[in-house]
C-alpha atoms as a PDB file:
ATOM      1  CA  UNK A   1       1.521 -10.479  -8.250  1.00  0.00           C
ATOM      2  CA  UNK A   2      -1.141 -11.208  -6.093  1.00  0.00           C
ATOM      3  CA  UNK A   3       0.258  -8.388  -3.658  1.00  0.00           C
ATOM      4  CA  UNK A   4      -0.856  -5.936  -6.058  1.00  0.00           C
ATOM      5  CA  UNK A   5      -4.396  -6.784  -5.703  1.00  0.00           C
ATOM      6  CA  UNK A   6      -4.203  -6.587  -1.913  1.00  0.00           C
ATOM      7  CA  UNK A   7      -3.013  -3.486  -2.364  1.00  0.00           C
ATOM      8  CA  UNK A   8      -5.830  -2.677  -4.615  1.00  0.00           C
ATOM      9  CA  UNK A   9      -8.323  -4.198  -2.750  1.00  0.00           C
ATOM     10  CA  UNK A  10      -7.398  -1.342  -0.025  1.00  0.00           C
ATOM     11  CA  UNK A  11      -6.826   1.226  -1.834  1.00  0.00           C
ATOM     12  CA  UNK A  12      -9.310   0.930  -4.823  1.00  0.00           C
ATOM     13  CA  UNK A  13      -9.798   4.785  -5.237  1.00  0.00           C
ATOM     14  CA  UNK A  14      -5.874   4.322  -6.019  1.00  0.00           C
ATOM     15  CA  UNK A  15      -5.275   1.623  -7.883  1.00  0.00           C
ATOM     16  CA  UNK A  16      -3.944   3.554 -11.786  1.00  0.00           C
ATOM     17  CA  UNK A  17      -1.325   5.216  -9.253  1.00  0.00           C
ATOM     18  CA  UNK A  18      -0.735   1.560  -6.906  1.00  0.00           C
ATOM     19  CA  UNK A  19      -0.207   0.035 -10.118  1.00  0.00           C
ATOM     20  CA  UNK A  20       2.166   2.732 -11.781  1.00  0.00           C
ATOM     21  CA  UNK A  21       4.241   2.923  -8.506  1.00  0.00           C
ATOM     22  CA  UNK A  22       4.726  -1.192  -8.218  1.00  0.00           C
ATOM     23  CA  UNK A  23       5.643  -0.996 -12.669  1.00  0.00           C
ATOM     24  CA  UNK A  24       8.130   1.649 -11.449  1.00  0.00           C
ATOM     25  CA  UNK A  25       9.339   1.301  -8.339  1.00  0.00           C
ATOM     26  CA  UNK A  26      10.748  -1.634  -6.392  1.00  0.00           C
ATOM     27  CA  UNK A  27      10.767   0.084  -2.832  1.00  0.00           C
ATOM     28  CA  UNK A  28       7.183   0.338  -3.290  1.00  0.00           C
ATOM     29  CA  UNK A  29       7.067  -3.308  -4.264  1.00  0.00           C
ATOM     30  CA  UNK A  30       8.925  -4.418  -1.944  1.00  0.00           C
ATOM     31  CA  UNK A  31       6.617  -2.392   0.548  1.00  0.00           C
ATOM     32  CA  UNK A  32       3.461  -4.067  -0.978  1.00  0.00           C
ATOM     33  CA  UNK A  33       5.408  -7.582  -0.745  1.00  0.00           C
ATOM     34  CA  UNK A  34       5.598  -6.684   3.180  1.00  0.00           C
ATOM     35  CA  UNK A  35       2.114  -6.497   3.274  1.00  0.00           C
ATOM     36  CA  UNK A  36       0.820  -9.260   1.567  1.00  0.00           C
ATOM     37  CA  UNK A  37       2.916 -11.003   3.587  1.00  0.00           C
ATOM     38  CA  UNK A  38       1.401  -9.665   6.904  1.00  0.00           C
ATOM     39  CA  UNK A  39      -1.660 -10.080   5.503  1.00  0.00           C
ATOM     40  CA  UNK A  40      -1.523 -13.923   5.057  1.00  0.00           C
ATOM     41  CA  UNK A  41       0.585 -13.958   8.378  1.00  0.00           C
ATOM     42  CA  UNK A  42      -2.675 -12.315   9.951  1.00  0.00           C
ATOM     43  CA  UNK A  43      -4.885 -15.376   8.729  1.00  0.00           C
ATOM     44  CA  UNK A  44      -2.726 -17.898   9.786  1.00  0.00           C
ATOM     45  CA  UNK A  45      -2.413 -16.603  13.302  1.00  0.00           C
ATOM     46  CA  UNK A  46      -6.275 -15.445  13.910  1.00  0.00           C
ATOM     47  CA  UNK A  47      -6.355 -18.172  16.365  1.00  0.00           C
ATOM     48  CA  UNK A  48      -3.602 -16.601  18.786  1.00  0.00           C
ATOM     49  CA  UNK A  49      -4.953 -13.353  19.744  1.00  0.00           C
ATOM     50  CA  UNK A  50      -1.542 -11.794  20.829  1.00  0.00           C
ATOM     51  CA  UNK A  51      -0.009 -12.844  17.426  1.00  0.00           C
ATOM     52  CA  UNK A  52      -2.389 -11.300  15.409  1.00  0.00           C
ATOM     53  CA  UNK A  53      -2.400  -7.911  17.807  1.00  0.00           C
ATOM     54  CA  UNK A  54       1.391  -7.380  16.671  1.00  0.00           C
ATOM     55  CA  UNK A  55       0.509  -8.540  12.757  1.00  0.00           C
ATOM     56  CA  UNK A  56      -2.537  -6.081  12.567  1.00  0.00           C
ATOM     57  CA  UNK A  57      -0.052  -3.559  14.227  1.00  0.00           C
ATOM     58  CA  UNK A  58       2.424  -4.152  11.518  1.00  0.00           C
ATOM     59  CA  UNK A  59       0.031  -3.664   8.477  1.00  0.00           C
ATOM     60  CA  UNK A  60      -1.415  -0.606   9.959  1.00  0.00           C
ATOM     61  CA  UNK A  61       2.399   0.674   9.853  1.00  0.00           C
ATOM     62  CA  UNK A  62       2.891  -0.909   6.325  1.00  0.00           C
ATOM     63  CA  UNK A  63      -0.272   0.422   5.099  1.00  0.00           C
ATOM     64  CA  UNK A  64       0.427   3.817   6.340  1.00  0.00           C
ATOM     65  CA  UNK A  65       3.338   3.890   4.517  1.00  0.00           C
ATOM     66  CA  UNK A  66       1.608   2.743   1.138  1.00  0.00           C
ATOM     67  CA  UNK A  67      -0.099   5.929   1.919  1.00  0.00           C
ATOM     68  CA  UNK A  68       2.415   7.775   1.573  1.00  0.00           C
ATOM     69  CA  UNK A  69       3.876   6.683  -1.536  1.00  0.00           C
ATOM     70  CA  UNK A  70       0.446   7.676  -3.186  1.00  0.00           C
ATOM     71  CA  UNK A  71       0.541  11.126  -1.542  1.00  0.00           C
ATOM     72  CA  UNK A  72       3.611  11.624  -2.760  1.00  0.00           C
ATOM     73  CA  UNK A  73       2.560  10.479  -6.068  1.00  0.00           C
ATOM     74  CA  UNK A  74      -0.185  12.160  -6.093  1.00  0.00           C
ATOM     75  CA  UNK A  75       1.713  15.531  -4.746  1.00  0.00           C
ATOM     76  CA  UNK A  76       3.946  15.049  -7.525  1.00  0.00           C
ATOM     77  CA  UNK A  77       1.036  14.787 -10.308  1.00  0.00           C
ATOM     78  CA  UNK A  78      -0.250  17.764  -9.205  1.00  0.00           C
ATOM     79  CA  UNK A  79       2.952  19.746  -9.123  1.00  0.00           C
ATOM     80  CA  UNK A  80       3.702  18.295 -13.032  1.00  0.00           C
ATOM     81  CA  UNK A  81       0.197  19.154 -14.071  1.00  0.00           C
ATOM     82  CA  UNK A  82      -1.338  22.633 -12.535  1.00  0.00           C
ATOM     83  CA  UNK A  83      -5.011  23.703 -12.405  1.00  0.00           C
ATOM     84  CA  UNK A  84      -4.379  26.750 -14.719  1.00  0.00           C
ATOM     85  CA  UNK A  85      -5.743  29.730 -12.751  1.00  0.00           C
ATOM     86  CA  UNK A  86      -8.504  31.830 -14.681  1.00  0.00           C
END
């Protein structure tokens, strides 16, 4: 489970919805799988600059799309619970 905290670690501000999405859904853990795996890929290549280009390339993309899992999750939250209008 440790690519729950990575996730966490980036997305602290998120981390009741990171951790509800990963309980719920396995695309999303799957997705955060991805990039703990590009993550530790990232370390082990910091030593070949081209290598690590294409791996810090990759967790931008995977990152983005841990984005928008929240947004949608958050979209979602807002849409089941309103502001009531006064």
């Amino acid at each position: 489970m440790s690519e729950l905290a990575t996730v966490i670690r980036k997305f602290p501000a998120h981390e009741l919805i990171v951790r509800r999405l990963y309980a719920r859904m396995p695309e999303f853990r799957s997705v955060c799988d991805d990039y703990e795996t590009a993550k530790s890929a990232l370390e082990r290549w910091r030593h070949d600059d081209r290598k690590m280009q294409e791996f810090q390339h990759l967790i931008e993309e995977i990152e983005a799309e841990i984005e928008e899992f929240i947004e949608v999750a958050l979209s979602t939250l807002r849409h089941a619970h309103p502001k009531e209008e006064t």
